[in-house]
PDB file of N, CA and C in Angstrom:
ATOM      1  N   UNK A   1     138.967 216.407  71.442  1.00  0.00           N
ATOM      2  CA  UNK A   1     139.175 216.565  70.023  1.00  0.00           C
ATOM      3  C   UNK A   1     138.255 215.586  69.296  1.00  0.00           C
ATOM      4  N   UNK A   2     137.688 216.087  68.479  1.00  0.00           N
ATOM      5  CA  UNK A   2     136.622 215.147  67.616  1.00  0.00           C
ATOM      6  C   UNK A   2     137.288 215.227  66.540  1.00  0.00           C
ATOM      7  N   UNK A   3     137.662 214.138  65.672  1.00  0.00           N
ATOM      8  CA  UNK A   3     138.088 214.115  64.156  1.00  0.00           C
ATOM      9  C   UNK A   3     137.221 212.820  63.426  1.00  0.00           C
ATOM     10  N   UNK A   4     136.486 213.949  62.182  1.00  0.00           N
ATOM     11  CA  UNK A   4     135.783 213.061  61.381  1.00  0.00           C
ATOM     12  C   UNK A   4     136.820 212.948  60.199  1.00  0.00           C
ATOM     13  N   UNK A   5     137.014 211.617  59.355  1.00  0.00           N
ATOM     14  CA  UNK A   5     137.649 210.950  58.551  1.00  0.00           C
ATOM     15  C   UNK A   5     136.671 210.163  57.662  1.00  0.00           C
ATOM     16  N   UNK A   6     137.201 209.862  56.082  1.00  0.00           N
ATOM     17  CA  UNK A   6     136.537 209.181  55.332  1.00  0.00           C
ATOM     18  C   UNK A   6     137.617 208.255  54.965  1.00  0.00           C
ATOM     19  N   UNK A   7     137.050 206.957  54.550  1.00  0.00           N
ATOM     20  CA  UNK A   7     137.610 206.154  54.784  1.00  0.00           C
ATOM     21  C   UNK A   7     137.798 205.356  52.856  1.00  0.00           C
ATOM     22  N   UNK A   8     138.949 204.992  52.472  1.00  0.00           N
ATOM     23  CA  UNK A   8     138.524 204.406  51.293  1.00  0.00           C
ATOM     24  C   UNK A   8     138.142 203.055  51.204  1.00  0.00           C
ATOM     25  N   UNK A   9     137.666 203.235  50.109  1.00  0.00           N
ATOM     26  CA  UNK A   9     136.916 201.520  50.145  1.00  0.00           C
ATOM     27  C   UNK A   9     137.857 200.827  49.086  1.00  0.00           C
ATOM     28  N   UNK A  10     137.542 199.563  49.684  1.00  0.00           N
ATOM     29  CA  UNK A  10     138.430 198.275  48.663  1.00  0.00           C
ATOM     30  C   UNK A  10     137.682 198.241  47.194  1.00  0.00           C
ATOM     31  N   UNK A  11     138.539 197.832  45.986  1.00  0.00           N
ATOM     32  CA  UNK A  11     138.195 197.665  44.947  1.00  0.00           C
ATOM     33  C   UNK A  11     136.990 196.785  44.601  1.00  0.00           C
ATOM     34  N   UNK A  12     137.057 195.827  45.517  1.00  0.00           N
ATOM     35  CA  UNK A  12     135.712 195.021  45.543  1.00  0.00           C
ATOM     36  C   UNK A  12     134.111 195.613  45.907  1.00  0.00           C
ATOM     37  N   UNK A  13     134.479 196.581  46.623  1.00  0.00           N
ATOM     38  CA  UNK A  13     133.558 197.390  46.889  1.00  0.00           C
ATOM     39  C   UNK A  13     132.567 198.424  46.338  1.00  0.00           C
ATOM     40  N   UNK A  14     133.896 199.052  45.180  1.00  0.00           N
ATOM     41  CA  UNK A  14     133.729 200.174  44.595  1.00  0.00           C
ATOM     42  C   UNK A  14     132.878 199.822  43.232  1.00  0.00           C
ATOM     43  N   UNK A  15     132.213 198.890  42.429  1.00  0.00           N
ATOM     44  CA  UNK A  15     131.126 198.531  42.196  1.00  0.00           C
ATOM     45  C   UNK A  15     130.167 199.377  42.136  1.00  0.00           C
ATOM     46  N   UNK A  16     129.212 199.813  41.314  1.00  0.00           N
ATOM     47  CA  UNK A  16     128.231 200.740  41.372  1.00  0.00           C
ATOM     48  C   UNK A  16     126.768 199.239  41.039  1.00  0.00           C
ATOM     49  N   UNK A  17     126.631 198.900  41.902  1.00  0.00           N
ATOM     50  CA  UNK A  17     125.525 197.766  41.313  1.00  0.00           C
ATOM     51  C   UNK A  17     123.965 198.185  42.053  1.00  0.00           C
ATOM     52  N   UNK A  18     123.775 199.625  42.600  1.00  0.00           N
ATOM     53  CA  UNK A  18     122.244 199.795  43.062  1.00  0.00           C
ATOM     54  C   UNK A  18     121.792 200.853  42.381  1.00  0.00           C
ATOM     55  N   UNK A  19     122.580 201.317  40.797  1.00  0.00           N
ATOM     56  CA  UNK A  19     121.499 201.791  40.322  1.00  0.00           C
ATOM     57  C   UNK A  19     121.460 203.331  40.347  1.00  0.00           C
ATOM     58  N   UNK A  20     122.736 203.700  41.020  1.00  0.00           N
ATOM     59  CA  UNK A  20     123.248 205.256  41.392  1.00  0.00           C
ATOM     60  C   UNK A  20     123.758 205.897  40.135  1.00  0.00           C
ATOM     61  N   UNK A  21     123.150 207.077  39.561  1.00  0.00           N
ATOM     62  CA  UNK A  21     123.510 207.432  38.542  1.00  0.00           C
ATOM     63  C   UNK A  21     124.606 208.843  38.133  1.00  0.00           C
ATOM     64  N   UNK A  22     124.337 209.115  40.130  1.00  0.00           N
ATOM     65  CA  UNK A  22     125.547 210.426  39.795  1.00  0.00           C
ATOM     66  C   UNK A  22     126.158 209.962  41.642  1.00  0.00           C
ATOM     67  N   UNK A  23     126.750 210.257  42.154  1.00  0.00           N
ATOM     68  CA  UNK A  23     127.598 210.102  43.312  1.00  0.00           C
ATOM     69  C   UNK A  23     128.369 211.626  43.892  1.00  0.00           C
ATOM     70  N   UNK A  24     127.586 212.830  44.340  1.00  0.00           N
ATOM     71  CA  UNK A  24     127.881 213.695  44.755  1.00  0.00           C
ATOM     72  C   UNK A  24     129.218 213.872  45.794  1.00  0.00           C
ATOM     73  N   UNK A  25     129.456 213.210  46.671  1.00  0.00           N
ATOM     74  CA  UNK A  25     130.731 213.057  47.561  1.00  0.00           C
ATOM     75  C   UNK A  25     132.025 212.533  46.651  1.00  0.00           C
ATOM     76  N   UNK A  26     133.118 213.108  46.725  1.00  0.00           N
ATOM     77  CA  UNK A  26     134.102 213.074  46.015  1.00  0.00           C
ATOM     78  C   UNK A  26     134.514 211.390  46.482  1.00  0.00           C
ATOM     79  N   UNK A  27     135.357 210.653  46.013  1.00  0.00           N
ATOM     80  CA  UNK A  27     136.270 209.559  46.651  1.00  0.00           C
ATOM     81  C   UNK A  27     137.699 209.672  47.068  1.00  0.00           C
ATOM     82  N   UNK A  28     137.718 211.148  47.375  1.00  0.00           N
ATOM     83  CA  UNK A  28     139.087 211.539  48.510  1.00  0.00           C
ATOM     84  C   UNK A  28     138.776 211.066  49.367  1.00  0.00           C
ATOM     85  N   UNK A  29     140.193 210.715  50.301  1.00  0.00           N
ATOM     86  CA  UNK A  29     140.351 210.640  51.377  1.00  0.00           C
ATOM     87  C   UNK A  29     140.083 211.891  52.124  1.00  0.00           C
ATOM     88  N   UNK A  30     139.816 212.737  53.491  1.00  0.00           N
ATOM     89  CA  UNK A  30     139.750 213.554  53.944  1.00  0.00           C
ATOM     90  C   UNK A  30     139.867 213.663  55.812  1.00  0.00           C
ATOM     91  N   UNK A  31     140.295 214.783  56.680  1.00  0.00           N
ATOM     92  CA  UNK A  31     140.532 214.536  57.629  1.00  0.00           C
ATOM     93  C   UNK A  31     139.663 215.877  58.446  1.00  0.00           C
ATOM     94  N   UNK A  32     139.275 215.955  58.930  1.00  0.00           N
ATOM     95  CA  UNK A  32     138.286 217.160  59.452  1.00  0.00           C
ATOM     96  C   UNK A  32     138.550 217.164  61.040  1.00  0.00           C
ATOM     97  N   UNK A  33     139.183 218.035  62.027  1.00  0.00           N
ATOM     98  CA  UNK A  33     139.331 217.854  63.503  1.00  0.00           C
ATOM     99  C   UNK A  33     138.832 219.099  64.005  1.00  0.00           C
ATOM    100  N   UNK A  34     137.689 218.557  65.519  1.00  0.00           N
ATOM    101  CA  UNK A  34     137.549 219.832  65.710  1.00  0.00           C
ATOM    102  C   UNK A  34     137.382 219.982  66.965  1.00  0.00           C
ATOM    103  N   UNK A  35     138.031 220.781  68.124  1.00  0.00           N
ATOM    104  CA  UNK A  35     137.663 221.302  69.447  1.00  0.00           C
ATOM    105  C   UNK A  35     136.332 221.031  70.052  1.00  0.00           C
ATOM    106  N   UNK A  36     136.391 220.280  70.646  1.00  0.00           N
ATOM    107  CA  UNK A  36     135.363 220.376  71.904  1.00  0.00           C
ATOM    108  C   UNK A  36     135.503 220.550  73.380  1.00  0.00           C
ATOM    109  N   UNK A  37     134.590 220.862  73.904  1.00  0.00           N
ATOM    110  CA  UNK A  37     135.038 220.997  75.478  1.00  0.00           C
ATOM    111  C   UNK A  37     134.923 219.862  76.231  1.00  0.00           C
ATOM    112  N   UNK A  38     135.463 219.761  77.080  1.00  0.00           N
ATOM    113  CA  UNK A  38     135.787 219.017  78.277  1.00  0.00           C
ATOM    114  C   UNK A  38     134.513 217.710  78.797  1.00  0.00           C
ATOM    115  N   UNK A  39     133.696 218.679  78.649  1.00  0.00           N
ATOM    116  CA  UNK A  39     132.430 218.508  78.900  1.00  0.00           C
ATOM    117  C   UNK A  39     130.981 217.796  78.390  1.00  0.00           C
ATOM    118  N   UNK A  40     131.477 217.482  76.987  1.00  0.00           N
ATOM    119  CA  UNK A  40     130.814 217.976  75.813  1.00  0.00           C
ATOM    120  C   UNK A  40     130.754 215.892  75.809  1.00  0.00           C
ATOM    121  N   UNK A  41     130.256 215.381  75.038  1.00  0.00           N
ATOM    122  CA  UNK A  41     129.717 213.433  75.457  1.00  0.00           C
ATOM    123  C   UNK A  41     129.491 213.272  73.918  1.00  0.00           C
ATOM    124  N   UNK A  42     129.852 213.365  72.898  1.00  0.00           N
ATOM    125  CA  UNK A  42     129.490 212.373  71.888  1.00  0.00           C
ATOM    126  C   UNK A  42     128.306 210.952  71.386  1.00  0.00           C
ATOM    127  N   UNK A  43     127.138 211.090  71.430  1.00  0.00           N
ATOM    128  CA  UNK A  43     126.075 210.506  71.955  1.00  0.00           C
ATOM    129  C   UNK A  43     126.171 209.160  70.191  1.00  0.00           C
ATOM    130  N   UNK A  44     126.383 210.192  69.543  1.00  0.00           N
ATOM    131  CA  UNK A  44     126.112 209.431  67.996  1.00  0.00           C
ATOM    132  C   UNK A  44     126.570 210.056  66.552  1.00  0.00           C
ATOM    133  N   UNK A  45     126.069 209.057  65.429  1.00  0.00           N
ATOM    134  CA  UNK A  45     126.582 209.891  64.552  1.00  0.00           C
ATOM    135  C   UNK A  45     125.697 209.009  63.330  1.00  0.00           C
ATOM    136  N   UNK A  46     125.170 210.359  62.437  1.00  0.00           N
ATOM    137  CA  UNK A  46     124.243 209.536  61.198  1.00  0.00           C
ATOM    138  C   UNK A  46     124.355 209.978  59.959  1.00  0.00           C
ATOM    139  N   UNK A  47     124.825 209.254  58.561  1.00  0.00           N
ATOM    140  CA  UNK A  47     125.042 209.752  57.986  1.00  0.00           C
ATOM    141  C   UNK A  47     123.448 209.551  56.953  1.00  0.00           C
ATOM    142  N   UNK A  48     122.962 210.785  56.561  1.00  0.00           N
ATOM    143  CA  UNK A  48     121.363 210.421  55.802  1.00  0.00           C
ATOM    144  C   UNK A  48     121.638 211.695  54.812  1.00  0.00           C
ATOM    145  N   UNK A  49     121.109 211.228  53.740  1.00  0.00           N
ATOM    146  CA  UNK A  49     120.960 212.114  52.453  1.00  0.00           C
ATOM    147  C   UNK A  49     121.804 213.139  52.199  1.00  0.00           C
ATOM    148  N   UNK A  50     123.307 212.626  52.157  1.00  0.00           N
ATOM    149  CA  UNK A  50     124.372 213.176  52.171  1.00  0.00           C
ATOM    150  C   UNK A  50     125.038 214.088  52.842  1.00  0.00           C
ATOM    151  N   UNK A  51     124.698 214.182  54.428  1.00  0.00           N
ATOM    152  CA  UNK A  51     124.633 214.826  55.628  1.00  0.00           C
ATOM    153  C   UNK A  51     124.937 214.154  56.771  1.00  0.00           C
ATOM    154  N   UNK A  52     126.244 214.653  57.094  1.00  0.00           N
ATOM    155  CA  UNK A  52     126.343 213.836  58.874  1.00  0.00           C
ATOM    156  C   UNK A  52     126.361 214.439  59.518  1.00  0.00           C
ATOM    157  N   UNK A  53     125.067 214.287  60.080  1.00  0.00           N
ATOM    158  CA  UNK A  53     124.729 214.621  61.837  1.00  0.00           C
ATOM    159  C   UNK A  53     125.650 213.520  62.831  1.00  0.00           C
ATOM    160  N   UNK A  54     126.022 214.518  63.739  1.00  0.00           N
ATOM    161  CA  UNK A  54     126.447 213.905  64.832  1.00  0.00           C
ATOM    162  C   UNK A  54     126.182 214.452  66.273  1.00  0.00           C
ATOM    163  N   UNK A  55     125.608 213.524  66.781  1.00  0.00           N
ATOM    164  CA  UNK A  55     124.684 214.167  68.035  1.00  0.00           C
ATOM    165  C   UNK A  55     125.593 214.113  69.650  1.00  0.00           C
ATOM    166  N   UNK A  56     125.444 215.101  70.248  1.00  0.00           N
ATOM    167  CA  UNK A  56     126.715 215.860  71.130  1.00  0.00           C
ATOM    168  C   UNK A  56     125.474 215.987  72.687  1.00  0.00           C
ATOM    169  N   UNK A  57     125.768 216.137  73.270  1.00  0.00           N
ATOM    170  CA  UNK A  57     125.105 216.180  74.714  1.00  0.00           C
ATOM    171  C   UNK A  57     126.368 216.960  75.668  1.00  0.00           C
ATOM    172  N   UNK A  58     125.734 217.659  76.431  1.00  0.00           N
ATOM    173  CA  UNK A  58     126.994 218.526  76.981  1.00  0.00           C
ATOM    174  C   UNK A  58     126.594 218.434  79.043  1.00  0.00           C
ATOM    175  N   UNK A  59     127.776 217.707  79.675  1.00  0.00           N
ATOM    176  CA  UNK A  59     127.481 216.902  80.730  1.00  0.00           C
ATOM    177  C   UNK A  59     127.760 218.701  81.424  1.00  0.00           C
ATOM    178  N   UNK A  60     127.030 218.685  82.833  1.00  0.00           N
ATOM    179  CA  UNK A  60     127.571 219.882  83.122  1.00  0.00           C
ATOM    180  C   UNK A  60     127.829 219.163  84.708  1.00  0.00           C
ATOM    181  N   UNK A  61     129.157 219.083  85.095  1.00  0.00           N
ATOM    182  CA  UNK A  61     129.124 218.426  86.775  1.00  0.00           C
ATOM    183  C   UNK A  61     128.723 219.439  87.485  1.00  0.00           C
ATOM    184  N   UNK A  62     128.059 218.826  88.757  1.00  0.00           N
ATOM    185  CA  UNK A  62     127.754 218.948  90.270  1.00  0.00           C
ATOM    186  C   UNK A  62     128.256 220.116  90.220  1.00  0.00           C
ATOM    187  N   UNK A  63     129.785 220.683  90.143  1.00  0.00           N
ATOM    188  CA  UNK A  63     130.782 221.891  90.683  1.00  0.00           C
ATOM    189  C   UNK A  63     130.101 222.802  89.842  1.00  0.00           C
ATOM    190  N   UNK A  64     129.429 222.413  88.549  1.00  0.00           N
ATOM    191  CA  UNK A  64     129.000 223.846  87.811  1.00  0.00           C
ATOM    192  C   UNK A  64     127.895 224.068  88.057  1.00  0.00           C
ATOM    193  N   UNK A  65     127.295 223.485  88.235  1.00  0.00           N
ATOM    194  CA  UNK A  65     125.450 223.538  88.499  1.00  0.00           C
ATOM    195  C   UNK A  65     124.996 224.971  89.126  1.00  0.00           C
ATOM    196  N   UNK A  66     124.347 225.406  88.709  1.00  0.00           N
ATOM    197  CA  UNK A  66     123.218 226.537  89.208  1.00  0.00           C
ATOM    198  C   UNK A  66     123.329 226.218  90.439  1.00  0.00           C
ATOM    199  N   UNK A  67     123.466 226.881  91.372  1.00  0.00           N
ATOM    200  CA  UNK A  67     122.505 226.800  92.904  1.00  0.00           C
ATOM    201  C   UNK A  67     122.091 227.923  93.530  1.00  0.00           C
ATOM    202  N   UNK A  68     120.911 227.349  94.454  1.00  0.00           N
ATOM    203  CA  UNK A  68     120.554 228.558  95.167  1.00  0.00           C
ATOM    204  C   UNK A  68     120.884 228.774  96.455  1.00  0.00           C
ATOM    205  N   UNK A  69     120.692 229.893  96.791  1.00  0.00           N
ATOM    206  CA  UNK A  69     121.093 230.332  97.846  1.00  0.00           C
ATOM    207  C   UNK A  69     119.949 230.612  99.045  1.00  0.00           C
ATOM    208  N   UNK A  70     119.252 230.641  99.958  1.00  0.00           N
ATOM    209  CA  UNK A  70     118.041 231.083 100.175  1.00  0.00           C
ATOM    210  C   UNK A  70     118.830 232.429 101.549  1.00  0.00           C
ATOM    211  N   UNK A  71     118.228 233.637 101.323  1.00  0.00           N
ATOM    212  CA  UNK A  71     118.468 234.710 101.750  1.00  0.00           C
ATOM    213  C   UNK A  71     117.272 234.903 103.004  1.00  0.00           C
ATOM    214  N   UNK A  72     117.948 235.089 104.364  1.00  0.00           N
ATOM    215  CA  UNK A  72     116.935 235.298 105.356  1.00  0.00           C
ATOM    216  C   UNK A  72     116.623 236.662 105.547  1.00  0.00           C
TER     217      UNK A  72
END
């Protein structure tokens, strides 16, 4: 289970002092959960120009692997 969450910030925080003149993301709280497989590795996560990427890698074990067979 992957759950992304936003988090609120302290009053000390909430300060607009760099100059931001509009702030597109609401200041709700919010809870977002979502299914992944078994399998699946969570590598990272970036939040850039109002977009979070979060980067996923998907492990596949030994038992699943392709193999061959060689036929005489």
């Amino acid at each position: 289970m992957l759950t992304v969450k936003s988090k609120e910030k302290d009053k000390s925080e909430a300060k607009d002092t760099d100059g931001v003149l509009h702030r597109g993301i609401s200041k709700r709280w919010f809870s977002k959960s979502f299914t992944i497989a078994d399998d699946v590795e969570v590598k990272g996560a970036e939040l850039k120009d109002g977009l979070l990427k979060i980067s996923m890698e998907r492990i596949i074990p030994e038992g699943k692997k392709a193999r061959t067979i060689e036929v005489k």
